[in-house]
C-alpha atoms as a PDB file:
ATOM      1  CA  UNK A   1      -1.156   1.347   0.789  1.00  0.00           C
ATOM      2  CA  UNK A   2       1.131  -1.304   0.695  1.00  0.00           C
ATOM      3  CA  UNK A   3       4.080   0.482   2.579  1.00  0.00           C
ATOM      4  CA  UNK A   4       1.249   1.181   5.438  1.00  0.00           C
ATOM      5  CA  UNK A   5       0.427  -2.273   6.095  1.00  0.00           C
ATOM      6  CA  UNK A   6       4.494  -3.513   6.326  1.00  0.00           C
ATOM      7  CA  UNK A   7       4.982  -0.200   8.825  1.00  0.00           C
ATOM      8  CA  UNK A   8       2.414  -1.056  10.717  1.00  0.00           C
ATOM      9  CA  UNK A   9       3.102  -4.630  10.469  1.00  0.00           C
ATOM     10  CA  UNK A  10       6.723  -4.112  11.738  1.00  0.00           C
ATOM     11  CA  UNK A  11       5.685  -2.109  14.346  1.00  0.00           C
ATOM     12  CA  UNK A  12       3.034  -4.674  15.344  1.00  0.00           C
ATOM     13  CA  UNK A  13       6.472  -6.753  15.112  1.00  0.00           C
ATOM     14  CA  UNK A  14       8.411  -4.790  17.345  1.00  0.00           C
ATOM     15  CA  UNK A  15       5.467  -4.275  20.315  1.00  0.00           C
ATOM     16  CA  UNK A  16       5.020  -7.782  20.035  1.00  0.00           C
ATOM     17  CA  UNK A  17       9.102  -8.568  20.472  1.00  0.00           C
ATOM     18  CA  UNK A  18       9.686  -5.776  23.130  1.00  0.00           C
ATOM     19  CA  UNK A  19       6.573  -7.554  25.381  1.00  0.00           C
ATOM     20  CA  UNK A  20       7.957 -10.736  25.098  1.00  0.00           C
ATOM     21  CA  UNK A  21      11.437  -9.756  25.703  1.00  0.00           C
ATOM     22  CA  UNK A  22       9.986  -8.132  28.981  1.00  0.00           C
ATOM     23  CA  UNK A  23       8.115 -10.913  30.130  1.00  0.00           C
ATOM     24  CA  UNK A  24      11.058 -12.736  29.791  1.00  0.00           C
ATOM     25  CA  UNK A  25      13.006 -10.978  31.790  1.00  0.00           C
ATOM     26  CA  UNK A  26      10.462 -10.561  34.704  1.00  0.00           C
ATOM     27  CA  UNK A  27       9.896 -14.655  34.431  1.00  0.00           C
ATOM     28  CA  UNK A  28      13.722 -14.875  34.733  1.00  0.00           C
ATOM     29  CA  UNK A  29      14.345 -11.674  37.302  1.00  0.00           C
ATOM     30  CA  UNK A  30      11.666 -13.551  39.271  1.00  0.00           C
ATOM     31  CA  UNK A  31      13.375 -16.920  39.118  1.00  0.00           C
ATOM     32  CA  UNK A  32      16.532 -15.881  40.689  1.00  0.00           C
ATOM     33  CA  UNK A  33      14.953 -13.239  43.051  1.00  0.00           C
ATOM     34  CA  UNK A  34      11.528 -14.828  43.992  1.00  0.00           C
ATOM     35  CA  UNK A  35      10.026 -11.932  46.274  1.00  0.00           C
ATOM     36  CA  UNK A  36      11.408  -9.054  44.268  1.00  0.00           C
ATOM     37  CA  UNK A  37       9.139  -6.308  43.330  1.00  0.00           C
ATOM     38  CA  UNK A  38      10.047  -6.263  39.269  1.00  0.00           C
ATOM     39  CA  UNK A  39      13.304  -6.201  37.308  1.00  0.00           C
ATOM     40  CA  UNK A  40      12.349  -3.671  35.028  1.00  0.00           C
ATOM     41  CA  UNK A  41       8.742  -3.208  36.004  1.00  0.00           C
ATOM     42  CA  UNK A  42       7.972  -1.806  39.475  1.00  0.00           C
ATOM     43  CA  UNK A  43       5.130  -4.582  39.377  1.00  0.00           C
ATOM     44  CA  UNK A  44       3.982  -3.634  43.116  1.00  0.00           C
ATOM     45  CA  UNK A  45       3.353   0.119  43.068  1.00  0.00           C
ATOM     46  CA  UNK A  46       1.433  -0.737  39.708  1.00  0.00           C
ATOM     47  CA  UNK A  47      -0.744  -3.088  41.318  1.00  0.00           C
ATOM     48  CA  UNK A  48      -1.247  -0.261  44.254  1.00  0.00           C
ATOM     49  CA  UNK A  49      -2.338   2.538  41.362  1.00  0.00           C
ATOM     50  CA  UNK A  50      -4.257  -0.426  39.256  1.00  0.00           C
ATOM     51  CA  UNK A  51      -6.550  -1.358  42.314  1.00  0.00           C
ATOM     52  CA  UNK A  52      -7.940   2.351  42.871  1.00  0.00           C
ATOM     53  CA  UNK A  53      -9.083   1.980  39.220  1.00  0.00           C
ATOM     54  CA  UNK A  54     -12.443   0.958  38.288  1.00  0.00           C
ATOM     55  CA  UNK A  55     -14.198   0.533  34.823  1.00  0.00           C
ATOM     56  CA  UNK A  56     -16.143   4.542  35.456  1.00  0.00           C
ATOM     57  CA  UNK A  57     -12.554   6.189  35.672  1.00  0.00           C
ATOM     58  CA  UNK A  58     -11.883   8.473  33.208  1.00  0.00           C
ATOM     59  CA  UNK A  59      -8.597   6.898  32.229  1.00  0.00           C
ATOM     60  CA  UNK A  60     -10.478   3.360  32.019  1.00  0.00           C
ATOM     61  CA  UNK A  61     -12.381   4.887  29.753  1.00  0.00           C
ATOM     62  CA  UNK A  62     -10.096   6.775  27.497  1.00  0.00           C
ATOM     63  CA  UNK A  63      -8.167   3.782  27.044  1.00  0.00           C
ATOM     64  CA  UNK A  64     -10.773   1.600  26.196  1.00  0.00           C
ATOM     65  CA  UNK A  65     -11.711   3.921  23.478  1.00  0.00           C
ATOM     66  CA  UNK A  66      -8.097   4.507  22.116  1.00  0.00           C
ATOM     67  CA  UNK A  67      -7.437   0.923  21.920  1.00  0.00           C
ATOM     68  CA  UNK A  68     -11.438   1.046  20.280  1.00  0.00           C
ATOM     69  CA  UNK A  69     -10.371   3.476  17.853  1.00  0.00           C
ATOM     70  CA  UNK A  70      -6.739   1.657  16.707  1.00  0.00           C
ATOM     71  CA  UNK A  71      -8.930  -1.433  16.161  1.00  0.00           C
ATOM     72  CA  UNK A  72     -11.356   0.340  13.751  1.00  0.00           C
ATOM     73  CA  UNK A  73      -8.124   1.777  11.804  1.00  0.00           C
ATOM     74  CA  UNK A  74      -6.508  -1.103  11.637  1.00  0.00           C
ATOM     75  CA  UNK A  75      -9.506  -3.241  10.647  1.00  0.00           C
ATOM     76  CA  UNK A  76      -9.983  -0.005   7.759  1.00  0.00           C
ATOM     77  CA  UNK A  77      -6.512  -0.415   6.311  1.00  0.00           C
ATOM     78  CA  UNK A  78      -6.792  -3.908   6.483  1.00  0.00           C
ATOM     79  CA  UNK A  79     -10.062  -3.954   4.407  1.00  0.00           C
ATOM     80  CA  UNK A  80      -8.117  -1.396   1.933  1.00  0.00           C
ATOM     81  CA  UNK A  81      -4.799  -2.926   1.906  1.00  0.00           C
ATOM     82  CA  UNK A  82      -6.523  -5.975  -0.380  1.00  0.00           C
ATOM     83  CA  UNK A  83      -4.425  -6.251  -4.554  1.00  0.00           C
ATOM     84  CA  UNK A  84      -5.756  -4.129  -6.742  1.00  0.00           C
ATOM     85  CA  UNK A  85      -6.440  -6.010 -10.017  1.00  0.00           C
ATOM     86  CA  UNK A  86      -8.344  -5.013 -13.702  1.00  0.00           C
ATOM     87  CA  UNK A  87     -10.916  -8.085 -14.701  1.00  0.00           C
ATOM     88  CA  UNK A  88     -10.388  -9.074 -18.070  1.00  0.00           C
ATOM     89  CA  UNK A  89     -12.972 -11.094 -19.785  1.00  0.00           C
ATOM     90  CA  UNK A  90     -13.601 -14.685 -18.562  1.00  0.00           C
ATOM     91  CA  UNK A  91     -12.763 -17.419 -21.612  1.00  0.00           C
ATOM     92  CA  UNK A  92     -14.660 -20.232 -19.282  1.00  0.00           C
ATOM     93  CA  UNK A  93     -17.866 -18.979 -16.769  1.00  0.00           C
ATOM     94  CA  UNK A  94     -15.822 -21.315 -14.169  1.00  0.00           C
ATOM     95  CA  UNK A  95     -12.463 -19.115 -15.212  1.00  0.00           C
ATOM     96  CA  UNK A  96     -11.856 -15.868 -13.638  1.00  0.00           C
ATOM     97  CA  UNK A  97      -8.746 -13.931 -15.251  1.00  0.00           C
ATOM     98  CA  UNK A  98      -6.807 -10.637 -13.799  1.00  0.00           C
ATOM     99  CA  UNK A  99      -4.306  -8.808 -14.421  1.00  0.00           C
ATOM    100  CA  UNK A 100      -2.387  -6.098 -12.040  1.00  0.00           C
ATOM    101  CA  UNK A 101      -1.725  -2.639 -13.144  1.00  0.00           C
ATOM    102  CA  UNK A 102       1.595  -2.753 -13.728  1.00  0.00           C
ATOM    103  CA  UNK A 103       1.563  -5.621 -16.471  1.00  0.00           C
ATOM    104  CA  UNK A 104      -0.846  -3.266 -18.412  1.00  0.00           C
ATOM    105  CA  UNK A 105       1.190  -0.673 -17.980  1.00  0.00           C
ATOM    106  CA  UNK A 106       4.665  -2.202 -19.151  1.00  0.00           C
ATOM    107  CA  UNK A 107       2.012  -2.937 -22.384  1.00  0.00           C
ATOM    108  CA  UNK A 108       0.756   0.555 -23.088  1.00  0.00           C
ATOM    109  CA  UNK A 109       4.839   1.602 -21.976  1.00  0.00           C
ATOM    110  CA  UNK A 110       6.540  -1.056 -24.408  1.00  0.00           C
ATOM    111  CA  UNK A 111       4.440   0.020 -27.772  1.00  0.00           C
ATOM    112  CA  UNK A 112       4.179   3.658 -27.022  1.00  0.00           C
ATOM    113  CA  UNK A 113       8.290   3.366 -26.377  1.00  0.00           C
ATOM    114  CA  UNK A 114       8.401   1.984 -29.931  1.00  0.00           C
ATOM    115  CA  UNK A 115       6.717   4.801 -31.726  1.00  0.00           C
ATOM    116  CA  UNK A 116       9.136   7.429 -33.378  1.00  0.00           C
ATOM    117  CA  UNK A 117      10.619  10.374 -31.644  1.00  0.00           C
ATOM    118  CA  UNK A 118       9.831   8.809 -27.805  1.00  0.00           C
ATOM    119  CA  UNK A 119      12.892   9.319 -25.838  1.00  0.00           C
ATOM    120  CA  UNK A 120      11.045   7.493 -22.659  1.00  0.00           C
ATOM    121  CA  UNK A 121       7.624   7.006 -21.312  1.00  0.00           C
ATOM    122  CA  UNK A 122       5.794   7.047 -17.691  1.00  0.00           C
ATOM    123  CA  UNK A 123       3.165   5.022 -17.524  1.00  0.00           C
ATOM    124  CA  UNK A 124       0.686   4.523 -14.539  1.00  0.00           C
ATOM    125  CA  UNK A 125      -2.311   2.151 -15.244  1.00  0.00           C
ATOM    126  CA  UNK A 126      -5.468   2.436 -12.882  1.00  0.00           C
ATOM    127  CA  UNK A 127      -8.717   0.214 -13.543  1.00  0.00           C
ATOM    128  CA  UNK A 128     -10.497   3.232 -14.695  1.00  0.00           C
ATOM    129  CA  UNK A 129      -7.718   5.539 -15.827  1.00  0.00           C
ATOM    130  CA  UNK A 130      -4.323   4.814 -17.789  1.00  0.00           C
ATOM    131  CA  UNK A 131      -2.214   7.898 -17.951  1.00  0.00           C
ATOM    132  CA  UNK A 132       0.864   8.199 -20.208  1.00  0.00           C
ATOM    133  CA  UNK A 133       3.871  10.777 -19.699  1.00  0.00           C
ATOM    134  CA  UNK A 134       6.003  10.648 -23.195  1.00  0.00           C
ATOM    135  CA  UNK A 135       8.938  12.634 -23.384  1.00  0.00           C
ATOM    136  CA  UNK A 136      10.092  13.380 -26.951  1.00  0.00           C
ATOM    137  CA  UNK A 137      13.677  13.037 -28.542  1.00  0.00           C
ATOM    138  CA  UNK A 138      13.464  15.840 -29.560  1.00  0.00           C
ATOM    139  CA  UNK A 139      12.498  19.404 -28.581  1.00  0.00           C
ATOM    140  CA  UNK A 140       9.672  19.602 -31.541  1.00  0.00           C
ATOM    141  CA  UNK A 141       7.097  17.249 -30.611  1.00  0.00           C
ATOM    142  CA  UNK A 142       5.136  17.916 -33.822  1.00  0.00           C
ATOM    143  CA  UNK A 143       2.202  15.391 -33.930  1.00  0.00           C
ATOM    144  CA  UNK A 144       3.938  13.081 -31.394  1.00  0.00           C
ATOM    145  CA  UNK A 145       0.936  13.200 -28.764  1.00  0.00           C
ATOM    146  CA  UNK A 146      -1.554  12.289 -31.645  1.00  0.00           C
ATOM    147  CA  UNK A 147       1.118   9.098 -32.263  1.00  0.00           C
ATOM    148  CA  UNK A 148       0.875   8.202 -28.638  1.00  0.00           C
ATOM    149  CA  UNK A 149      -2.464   8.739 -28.092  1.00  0.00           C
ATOM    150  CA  UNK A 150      -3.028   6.371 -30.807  1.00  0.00           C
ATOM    151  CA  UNK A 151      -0.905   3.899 -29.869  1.00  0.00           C
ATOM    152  CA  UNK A 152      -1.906   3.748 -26.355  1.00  0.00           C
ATOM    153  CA  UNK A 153      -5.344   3.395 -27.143  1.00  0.00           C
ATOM    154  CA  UNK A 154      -4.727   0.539 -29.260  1.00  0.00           C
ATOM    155  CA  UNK A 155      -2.679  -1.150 -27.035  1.00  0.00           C
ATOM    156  CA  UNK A 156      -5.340  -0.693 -24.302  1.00  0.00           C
ATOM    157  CA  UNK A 157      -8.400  -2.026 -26.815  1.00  0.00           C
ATOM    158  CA  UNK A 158      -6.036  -4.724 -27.604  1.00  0.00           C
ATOM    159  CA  UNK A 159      -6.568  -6.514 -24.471  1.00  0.00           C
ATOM    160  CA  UNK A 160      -9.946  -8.185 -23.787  1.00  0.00           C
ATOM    161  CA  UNK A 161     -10.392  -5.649 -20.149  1.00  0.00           C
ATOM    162  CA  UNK A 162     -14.342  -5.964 -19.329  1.00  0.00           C
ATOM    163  CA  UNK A 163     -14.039  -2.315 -18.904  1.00  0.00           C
ATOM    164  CA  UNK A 164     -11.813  -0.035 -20.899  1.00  0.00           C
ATOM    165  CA  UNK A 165      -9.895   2.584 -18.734  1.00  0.00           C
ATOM    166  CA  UNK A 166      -9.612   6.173 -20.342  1.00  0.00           C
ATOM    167  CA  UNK A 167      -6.420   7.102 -21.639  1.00  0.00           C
ATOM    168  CA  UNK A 168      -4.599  10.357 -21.063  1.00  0.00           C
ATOM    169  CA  UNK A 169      -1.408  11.285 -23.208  1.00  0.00           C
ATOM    170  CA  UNK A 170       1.265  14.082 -21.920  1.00  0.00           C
ATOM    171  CA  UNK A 171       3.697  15.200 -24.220  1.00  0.00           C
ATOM    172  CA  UNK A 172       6.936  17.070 -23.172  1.00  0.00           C
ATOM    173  CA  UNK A 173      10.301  17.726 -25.515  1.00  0.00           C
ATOM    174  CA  UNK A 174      13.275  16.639 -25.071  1.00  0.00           C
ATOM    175  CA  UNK A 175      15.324  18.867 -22.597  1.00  0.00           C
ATOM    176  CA  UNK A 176      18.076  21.447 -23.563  1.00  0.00           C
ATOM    177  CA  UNK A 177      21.569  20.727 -22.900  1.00  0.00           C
END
């Protein structure tokens, strides 16, 4: 979500730098030629099409509802674009505590890392749902997912979360060279 709100955020950016950079030049093509019709804008046959127009056209109207519609998406990914944090449990009622979903990741990663026979690990960390991706050092895993699953699970009860998230374990051997 995050890499939707800075692309739309540049582009916001950019619309906002190209309009000014017009005006700019109008206010200063009009300064040197006061009479012209536009320096880049033909600003008189606009105002000829722009009078015929009235708020019933159809492309009033279509407009209006685009611009209406781009509002309610923006306003939506606004809304949705907000942190995502997991609650843990308050020490103080006047104390609120968080964490983000990569810090409890990095936990569950660091002590499932340590566990014999993990080569590396994959960890993504949701408020409901932690899911673990161990690849073994070697190519028999043996009880290595039981291990893992273990650890992971401790690691996640370890931390005072007002909700536990469920824990899924993948195990896959080490590759063949």
């Amino acid at each position: 979500m995050r890499v939707v709100v800075r692309l739309l955020t540049s582009l916001a950016g950019l619309v906002v730098l190209a309009g000014g950079a017009l005006l700019i030049v109008e206010v200063v093509g009009v300064w040197v030629r006061p009479g012209s019709g536009g320096v880049l804008v033909p600003w008189s046959a606009a105002r000829a099409v722009l009078r015929g127009l009235t708020w019933r056209d159809g492309p009033v109207l279509a407009v209006a509802a685009g611009c209406a519609a781009l509002g309610a998406v923006l306003l939506l990914i606004s809304l949705l674009a907000g942190r995502r944090v997991i609650r843990l449990l308050d020490p103080a009622p006047e104390v609120t505590v968080t964490t983000d979903p990569r810090s409890l990741a990095r936990v569950v990663g660091h002590r499932v890392r340590a566990e014999d026979g993990v080569a590396a690990t994959a960890v993504t960390a949701r408020r409901k749902r932690v899911r673990v991706k161990v690849t073994g050092r070697f190519r028999v895993v043996g009880d290595l997912r039981d291990r893992a699953a273990t650890t992971a699970s401790a690691a996640v009860e370890a931390l005072p979360l007002q909700r536990g998230p469920r824990v899924s374990v993948s195990v896959s051997p080490a590759k063949e060279r």
